[in-house]
PDB file of N, CA and C in Angstrom:
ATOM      1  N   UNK A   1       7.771-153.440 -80.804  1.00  0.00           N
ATOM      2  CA  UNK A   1       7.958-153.702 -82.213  1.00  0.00           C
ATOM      3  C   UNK A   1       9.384-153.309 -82.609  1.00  0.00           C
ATOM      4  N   UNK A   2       9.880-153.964 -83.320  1.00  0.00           N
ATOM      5  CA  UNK A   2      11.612-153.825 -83.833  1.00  0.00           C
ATOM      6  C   UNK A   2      11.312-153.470 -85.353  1.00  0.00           C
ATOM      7  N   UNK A   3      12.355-152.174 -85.513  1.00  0.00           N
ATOM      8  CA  UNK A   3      12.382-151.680 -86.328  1.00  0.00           C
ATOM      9  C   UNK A   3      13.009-152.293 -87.787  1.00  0.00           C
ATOM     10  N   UNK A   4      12.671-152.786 -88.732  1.00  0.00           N
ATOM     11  CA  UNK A   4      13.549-153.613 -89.426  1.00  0.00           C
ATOM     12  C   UNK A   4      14.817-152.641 -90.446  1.00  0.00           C
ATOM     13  N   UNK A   5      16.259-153.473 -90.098  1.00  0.00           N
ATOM     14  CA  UNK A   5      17.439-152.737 -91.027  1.00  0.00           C
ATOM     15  C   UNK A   5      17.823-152.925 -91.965  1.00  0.00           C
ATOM     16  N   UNK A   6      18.037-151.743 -92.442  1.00  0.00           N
ATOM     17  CA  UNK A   6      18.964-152.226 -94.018  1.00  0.00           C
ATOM     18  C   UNK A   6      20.195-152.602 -93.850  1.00  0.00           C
ATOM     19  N   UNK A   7      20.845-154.004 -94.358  1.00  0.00           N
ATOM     20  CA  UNK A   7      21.816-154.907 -94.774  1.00  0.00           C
ATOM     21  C   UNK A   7      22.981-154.058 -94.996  1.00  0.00           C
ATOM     22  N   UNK A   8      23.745-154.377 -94.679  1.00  0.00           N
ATOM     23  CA  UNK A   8      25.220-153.677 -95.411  1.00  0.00           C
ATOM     24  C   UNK A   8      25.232-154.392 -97.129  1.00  0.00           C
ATOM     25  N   UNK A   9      25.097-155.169 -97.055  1.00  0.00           N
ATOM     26  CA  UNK A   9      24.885-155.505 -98.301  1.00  0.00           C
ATOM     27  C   UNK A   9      23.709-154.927 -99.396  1.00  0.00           C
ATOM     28  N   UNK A  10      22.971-154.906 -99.184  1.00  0.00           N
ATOM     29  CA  UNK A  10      21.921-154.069 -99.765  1.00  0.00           C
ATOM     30  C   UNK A  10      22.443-152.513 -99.905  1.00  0.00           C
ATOM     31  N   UNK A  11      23.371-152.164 -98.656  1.00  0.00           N
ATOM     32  CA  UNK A  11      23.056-150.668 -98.679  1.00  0.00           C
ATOM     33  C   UNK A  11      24.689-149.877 -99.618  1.00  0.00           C
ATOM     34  N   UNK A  12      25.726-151.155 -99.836  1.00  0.00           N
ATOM     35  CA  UNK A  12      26.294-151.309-100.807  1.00  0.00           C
ATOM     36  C   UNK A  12      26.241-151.401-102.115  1.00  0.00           C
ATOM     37  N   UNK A  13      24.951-152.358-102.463  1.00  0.00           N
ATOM     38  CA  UNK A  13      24.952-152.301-103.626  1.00  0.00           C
ATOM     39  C   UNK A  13      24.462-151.141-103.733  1.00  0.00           C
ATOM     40  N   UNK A  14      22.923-150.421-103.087  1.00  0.00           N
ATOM     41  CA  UNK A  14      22.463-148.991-103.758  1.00  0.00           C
ATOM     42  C   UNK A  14      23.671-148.369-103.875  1.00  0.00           C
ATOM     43  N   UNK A  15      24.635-147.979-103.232  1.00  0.00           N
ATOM     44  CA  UNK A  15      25.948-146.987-103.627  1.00  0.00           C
ATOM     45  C   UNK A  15      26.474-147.496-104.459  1.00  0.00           C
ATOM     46  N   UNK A  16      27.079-148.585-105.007  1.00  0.00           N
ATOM     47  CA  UNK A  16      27.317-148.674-106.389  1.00  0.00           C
ATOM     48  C   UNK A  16      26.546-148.573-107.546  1.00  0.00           C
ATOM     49  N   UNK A  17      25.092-148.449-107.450  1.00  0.00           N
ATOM     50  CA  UNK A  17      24.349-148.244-108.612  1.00  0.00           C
ATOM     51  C   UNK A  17      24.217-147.057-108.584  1.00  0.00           C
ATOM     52  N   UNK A  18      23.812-146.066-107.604  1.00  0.00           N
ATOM     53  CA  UNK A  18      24.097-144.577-107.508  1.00  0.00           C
ATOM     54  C   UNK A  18      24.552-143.922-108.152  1.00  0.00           C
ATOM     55  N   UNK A  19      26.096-144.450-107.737  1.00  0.00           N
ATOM     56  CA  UNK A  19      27.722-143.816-107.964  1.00  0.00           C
ATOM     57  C   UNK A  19      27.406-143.937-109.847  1.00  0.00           C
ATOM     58  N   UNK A  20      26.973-145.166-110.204  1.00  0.00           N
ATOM     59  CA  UNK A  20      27.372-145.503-111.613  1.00  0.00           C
ATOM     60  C   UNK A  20      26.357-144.385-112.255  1.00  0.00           C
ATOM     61  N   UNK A  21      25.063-144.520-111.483  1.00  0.00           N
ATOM     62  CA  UNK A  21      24.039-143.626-112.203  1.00  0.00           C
ATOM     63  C   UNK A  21      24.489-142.256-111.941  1.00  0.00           C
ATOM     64  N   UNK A  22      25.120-141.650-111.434  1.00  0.00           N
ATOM     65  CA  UNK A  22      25.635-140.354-111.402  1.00  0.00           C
ATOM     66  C   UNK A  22      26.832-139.705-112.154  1.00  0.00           C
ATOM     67  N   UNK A  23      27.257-140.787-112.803  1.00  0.00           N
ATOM     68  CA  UNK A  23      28.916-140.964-113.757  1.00  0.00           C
ATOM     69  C   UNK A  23      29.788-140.963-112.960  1.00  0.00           C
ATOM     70  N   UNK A  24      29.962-141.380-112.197  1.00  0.00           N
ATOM     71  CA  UNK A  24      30.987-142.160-110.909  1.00  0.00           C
ATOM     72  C   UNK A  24      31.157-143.218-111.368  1.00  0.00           C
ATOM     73  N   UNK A  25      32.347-144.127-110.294  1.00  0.00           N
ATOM     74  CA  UNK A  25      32.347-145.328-110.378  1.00  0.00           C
ATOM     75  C   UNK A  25      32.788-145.961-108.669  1.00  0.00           C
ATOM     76  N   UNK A  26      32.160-147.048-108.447  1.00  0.00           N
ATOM     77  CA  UNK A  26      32.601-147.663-106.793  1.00  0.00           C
ATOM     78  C   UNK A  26      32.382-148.778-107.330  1.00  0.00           C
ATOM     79  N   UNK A  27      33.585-149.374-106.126  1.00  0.00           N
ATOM     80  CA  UNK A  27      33.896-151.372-105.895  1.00  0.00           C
ATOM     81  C   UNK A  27      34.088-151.069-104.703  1.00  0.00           C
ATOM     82  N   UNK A  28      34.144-152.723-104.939  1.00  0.00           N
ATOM     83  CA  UNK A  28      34.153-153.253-103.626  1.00  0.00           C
ATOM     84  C   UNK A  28      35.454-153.533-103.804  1.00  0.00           C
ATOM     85  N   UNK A  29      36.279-153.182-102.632  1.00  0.00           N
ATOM     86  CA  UNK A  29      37.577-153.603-102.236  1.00  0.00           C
ATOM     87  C   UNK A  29      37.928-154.647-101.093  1.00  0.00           C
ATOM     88  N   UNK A  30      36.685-154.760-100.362  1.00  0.00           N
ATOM     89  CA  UNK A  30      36.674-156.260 -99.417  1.00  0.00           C
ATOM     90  C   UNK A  30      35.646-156.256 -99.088  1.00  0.00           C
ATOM     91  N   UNK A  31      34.381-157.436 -99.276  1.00  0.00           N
ATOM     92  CA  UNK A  31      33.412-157.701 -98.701  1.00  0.00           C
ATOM     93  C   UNK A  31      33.401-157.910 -97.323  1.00  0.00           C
ATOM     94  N   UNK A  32      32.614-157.344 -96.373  1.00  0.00           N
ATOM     95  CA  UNK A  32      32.333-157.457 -95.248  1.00  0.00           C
ATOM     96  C   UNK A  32      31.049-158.128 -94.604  1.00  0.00           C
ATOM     97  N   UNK A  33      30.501-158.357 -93.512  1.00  0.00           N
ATOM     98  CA  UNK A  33      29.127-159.500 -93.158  1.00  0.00           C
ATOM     99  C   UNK A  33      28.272-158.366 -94.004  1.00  0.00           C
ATOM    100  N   UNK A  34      27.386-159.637 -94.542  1.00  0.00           N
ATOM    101  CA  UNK A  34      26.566-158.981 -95.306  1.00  0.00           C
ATOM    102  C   UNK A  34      25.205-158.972 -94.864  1.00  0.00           C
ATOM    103  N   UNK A  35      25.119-158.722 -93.133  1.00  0.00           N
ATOM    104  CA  UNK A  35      23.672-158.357 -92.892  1.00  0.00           C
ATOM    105  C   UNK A  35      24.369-157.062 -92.136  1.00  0.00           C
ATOM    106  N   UNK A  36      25.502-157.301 -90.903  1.00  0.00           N
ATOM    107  CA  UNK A  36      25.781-156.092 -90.225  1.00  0.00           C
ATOM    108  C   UNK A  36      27.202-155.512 -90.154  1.00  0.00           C
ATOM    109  N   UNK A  37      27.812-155.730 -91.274  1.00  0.00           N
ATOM    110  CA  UNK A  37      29.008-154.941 -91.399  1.00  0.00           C
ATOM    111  C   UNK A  37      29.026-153.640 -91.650  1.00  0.00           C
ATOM    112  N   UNK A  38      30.317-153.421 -91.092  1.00  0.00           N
ATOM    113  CA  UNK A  38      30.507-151.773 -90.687  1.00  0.00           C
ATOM    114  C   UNK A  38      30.611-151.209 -92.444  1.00  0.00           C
ATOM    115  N   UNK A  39      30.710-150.270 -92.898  1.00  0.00           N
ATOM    116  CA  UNK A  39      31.132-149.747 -93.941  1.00  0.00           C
ATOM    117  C   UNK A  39      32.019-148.196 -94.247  1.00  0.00           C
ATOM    118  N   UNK A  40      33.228-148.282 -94.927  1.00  0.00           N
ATOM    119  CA  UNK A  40      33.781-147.766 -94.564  1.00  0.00           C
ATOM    120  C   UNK A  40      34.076-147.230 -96.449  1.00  0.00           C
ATOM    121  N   UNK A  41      34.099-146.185 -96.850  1.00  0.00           N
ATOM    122  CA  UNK A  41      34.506-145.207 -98.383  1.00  0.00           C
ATOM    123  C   UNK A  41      35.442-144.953 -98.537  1.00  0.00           C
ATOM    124  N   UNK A  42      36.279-145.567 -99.247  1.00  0.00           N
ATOM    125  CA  UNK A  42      37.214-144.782 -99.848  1.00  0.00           C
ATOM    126  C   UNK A  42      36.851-143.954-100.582  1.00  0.00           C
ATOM    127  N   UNK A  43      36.614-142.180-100.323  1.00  0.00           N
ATOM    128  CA  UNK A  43      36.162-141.426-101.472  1.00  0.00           C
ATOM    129  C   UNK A  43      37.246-140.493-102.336  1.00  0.00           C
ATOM    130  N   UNK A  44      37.267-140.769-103.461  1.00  0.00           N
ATOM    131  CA  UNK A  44      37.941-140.099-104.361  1.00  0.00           C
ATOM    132  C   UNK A  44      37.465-139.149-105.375  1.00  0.00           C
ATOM    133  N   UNK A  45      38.022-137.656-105.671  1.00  0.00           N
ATOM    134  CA  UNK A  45      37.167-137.075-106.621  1.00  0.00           C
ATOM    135  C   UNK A  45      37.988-137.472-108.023  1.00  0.00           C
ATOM    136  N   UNK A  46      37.826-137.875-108.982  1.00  0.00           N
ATOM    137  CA  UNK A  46      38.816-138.245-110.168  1.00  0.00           C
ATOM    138  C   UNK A  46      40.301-138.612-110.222  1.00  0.00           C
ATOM    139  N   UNK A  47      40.059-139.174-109.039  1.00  0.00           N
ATOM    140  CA  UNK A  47      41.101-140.368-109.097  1.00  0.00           C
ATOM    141  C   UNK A  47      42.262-139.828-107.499  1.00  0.00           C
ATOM    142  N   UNK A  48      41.622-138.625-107.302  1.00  0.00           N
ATOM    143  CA  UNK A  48      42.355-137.559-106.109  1.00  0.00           C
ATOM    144  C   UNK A  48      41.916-138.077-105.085  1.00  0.00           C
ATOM    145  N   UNK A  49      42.582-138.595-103.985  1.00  0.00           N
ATOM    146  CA  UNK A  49      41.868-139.077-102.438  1.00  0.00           C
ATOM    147  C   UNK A  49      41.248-137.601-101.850  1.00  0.00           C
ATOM    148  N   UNK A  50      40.014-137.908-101.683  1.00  0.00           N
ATOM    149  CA  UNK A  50      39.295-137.199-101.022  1.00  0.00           C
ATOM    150  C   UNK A  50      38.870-137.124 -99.160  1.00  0.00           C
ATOM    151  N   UNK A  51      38.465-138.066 -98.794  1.00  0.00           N
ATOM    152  CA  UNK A  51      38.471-138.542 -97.767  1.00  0.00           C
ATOM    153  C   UNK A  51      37.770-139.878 -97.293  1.00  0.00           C
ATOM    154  N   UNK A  52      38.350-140.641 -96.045  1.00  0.00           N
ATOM    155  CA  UNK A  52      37.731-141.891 -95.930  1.00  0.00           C
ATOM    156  C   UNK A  52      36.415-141.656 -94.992  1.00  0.00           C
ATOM    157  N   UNK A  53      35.439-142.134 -95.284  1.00  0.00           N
ATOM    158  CA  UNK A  53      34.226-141.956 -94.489  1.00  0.00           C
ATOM    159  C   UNK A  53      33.488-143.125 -94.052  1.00  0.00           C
ATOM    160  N   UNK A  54      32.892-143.428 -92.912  1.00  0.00           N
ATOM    161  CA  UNK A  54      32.419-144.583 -92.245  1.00  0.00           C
ATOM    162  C   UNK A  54      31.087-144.210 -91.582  1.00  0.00           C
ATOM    163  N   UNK A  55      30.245-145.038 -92.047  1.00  0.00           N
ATOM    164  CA  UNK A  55      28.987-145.458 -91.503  1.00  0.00           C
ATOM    165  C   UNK A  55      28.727-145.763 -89.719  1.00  0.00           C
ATOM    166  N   UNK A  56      28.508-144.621 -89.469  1.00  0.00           N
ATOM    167  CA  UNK A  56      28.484-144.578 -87.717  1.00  0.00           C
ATOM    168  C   UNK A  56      26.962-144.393 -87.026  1.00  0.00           C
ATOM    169  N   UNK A  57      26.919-144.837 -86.100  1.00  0.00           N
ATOM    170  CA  UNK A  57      25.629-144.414 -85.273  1.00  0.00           C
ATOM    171  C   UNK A  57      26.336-142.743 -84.742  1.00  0.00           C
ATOM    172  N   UNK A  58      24.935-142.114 -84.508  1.00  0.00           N
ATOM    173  CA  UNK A  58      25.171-141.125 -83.714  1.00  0.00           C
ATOM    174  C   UNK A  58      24.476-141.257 -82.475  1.00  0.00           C
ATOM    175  N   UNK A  59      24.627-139.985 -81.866  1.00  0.00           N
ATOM    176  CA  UNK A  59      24.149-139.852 -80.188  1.00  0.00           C
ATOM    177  C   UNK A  59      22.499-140.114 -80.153  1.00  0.00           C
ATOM    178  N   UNK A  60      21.918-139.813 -81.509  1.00  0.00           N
ATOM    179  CA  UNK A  60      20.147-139.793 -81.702  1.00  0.00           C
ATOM    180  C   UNK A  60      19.505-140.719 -82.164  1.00  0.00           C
ATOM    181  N   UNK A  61      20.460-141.958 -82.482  1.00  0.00           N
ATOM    182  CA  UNK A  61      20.263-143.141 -82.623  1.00  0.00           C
ATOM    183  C   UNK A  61      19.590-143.555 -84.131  1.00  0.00           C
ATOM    184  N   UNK A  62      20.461-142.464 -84.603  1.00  0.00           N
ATOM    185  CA  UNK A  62      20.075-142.815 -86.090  1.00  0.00           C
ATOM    186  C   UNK A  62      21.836-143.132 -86.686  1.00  0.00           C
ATOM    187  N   UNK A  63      21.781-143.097 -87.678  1.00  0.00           N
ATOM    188  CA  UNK A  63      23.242-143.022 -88.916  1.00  0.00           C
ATOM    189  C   UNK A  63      23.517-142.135 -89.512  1.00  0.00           C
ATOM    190  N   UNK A  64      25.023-141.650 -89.370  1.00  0.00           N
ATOM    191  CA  UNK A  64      25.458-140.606 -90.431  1.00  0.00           C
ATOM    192  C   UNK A  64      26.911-141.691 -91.052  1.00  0.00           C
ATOM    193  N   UNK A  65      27.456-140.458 -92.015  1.00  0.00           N
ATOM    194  CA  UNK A  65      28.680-140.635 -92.732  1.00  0.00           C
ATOM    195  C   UNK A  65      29.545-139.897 -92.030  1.00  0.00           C
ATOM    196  N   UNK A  66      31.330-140.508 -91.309  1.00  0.00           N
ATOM    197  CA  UNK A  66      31.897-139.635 -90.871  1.00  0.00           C
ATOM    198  C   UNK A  66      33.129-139.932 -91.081  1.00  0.00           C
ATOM    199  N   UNK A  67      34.155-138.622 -91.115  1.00  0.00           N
ATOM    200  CA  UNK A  67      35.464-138.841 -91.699  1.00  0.00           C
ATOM    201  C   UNK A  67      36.440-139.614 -90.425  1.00  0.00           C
ATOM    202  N   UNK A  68      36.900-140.354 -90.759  1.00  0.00           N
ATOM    203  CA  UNK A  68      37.724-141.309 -90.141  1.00  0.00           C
ATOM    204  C   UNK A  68      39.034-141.674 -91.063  1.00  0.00           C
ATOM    205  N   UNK A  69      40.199-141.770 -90.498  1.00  0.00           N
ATOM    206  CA  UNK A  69      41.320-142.228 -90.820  1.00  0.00           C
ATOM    207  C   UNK A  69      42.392-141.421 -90.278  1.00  0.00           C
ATOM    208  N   UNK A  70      43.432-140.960 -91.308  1.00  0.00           N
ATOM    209  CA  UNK A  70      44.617-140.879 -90.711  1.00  0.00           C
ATOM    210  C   UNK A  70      44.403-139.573 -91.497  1.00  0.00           C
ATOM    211  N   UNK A  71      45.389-138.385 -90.447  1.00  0.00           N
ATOM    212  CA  UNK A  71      45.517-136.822 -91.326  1.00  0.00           C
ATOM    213  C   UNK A  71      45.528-136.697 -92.943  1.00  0.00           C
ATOM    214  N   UNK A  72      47.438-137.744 -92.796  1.00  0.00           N
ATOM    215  CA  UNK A  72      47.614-137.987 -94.154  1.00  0.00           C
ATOM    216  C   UNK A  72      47.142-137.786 -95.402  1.00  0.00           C
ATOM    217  N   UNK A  73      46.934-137.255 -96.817  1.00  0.00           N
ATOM    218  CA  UNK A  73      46.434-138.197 -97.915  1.00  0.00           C
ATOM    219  C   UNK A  73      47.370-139.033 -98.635  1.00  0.00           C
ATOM    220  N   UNK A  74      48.595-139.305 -97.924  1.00  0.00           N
ATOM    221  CA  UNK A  74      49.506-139.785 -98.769  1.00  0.00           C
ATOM    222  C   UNK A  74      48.837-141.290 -98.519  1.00  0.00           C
ATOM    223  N   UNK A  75      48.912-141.627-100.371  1.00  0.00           N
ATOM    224  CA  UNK A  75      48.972-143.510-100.122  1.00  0.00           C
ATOM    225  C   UNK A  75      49.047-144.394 -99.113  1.00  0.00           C
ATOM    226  N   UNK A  76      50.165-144.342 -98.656  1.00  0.00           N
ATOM    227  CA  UNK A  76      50.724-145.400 -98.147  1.00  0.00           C
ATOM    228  C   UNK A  76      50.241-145.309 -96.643  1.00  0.00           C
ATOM    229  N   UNK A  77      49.981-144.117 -96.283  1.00  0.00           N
ATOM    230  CA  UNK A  77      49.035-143.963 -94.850  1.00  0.00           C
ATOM    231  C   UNK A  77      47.704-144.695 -95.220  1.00  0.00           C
ATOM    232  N   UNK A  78      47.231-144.371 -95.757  1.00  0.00           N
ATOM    233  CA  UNK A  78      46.014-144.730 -96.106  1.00  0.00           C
ATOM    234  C   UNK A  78      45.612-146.232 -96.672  1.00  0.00           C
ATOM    235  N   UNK A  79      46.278-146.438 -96.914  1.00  0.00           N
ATOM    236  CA  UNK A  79      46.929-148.308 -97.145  1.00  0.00           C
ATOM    237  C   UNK A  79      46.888-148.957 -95.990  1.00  0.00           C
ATOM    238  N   UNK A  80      47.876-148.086 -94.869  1.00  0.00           N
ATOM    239  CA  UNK A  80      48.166-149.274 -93.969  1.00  0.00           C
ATOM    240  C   UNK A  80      46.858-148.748 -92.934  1.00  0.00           C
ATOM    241  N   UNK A  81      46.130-147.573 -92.857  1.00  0.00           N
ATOM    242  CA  UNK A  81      44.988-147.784 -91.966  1.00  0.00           C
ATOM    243  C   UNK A  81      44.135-148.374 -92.701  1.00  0.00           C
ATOM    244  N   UNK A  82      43.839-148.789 -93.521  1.00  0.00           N
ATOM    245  CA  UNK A  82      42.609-150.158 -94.642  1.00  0.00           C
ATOM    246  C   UNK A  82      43.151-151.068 -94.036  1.00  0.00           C
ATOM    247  N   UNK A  83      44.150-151.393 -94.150  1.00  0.00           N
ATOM    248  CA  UNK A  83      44.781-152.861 -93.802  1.00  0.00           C
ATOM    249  C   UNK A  83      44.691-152.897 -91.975  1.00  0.00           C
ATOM    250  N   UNK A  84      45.229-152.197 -91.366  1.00  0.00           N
ATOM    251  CA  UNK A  84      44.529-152.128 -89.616  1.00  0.00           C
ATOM    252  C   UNK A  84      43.043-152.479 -89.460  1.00  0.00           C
ATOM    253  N   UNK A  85      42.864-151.332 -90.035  1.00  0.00           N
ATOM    254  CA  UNK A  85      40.952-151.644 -89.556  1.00  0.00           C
ATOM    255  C   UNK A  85      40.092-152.656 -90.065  1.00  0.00           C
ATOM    256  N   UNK A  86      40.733-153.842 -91.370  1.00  0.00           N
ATOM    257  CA  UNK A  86      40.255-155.140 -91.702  1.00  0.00           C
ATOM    258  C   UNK A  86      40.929-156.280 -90.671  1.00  0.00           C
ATOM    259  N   UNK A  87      42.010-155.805 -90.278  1.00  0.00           N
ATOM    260  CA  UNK A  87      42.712-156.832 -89.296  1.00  0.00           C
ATOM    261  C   UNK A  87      41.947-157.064 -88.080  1.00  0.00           C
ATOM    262  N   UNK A  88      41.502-155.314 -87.975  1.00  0.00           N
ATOM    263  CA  UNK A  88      40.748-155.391 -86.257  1.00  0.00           C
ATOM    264  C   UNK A  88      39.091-156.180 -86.457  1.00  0.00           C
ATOM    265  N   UNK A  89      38.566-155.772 -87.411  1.00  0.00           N
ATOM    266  CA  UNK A  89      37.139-155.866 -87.974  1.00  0.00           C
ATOM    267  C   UNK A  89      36.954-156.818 -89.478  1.00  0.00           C
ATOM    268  N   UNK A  90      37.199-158.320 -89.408  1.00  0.00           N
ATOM    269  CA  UNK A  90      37.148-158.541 -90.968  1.00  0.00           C
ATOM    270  C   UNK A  90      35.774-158.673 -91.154  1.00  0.00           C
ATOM    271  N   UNK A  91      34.949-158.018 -90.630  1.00  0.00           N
ATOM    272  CA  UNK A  91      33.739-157.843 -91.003  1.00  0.00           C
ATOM    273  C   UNK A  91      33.061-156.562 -91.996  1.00  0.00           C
ATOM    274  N   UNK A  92      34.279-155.454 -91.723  1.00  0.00           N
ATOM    275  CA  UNK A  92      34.380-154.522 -92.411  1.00  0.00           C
ATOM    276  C   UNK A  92      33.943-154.400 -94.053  1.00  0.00           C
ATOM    277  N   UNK A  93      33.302-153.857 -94.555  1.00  0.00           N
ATOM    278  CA  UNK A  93      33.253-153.235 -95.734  1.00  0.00           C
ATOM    279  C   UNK A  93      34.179-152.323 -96.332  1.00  0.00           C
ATOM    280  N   UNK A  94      34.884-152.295 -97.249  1.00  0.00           N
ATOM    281  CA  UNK A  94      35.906-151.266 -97.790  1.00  0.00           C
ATOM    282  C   UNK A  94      35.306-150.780 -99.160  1.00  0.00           C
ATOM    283  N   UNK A  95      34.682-149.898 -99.725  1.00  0.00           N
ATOM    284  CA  UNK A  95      34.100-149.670-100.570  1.00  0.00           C
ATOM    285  C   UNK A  95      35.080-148.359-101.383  1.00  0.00           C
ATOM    286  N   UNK A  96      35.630-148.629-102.739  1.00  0.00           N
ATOM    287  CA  UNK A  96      36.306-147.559-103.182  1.00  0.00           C
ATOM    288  C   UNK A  96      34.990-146.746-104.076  1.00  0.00           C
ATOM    289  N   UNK A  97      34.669-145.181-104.298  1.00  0.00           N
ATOM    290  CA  UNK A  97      33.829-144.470-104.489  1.00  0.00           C
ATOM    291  C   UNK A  97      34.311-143.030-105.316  1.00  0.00           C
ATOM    292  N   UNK A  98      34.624-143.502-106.560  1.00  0.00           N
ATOM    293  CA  UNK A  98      35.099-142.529-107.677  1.00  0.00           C
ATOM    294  C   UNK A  98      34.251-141.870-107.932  1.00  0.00           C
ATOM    295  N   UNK A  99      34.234-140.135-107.591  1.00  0.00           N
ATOM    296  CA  UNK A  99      32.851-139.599-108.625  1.00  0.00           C
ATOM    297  C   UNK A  99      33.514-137.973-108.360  1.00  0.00           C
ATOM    298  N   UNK A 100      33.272-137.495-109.548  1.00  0.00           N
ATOM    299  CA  UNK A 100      33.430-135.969-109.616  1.00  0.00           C
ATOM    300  C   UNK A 100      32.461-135.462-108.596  1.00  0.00           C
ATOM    301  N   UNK A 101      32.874-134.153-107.595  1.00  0.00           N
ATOM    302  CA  UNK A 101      31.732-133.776-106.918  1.00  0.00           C
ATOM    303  C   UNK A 101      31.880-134.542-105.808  1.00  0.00           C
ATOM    304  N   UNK A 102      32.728-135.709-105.186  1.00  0.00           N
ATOM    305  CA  UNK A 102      32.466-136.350-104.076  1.00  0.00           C
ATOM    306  C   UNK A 102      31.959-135.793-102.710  1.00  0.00           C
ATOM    307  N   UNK A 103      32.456-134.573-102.353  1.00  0.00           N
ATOM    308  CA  UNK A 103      31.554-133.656-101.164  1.00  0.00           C
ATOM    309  C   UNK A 103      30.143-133.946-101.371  1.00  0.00           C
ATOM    310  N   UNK A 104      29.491-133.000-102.359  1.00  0.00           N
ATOM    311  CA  UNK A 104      28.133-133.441-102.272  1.00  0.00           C
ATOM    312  C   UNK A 104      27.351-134.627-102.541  1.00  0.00           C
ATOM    313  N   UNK A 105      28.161-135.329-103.347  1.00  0.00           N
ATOM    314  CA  UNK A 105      27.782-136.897-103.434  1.00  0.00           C
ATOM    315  C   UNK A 105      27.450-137.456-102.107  1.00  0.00           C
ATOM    316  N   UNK A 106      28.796-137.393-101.063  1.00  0.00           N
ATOM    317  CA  UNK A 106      28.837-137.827-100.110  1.00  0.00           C
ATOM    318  C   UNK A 106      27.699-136.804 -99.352  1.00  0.00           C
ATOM    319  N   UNK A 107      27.464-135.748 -99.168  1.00  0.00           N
ATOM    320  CA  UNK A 107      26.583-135.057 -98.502  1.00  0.00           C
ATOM    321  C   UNK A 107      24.910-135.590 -99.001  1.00  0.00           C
ATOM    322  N   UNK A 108      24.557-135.987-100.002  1.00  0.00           N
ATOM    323  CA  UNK A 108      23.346-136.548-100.390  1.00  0.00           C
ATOM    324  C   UNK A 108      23.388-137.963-100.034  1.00  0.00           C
ATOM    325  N   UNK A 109      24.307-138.636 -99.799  1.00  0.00           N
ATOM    326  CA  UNK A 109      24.212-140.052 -99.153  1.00  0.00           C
ATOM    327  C   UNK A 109      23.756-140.323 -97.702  1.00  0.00           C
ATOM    328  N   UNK A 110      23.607-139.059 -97.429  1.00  0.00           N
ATOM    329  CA  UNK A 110      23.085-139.559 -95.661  1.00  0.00           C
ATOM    330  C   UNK A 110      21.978-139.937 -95.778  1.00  0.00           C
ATOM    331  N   UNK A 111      21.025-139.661 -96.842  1.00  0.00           N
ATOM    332  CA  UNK A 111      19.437-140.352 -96.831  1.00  0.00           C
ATOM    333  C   UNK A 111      19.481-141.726 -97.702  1.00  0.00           C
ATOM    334  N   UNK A 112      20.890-141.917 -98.344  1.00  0.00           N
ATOM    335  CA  UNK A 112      20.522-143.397 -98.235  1.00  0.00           C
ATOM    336  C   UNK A 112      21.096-144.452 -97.285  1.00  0.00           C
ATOM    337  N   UNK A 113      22.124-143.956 -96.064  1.00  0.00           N
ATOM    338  CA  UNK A 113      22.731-144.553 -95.227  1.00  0.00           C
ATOM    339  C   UNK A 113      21.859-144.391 -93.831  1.00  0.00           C
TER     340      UNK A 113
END
């Protein structure tokens, strides 16, 4: 029996209704396949880059959230690895994710990812 998955698309929109229901705000900054695209956060706490986080399998064959990108928080690093990792993957999801609190935001999102 095969286990049935949740959509990148589906699992996008719940994070933008979330984010909004929590007084946050998230977009979409590039749609990616919308049954198995990767997804990838831009998380910001009030407008401050926080960190980029991506939807990964782990070793137990489930999903977590994990920080990925460049040391940097300057802009323009962070620009041109968005722009790499849509070049390598335009299947990618880029999701920007405004919310006061983003640590634990992001720490309560592993049960919906």
């Amino acid at each position: 029996m095969t286990e049935a998955r949740t959509t990148a698309h589906f699992l996008v929109s719940a994070l933008i209704r979330r984010a909004s229901a929590a007084g946050g705000s998230a977009m979409v900054l590039a749609k990616g396949d919308a049954t198995s695209g990767a997804i990838l956060l831009v998380c910001l706490d009030r407008g401050v880059h926080h960190a980029l986080l991506e939807r990964m399998p782990d070793g137990a064959g489930s999903v977590s959230w994990q920080r990925v990108g460049p040391e940097s928080r300057e802009p323009q690093a962070i620009a041109d690895y968005l722009v790499r990792r849509r070049r390598i993957d335009p299947d990618l999801w880029l999701v920007e994710l405004d919310i006061a609190g983003v640590e634990q935001f992001t720490a309560e999102m592993t049960g919906v990812g």
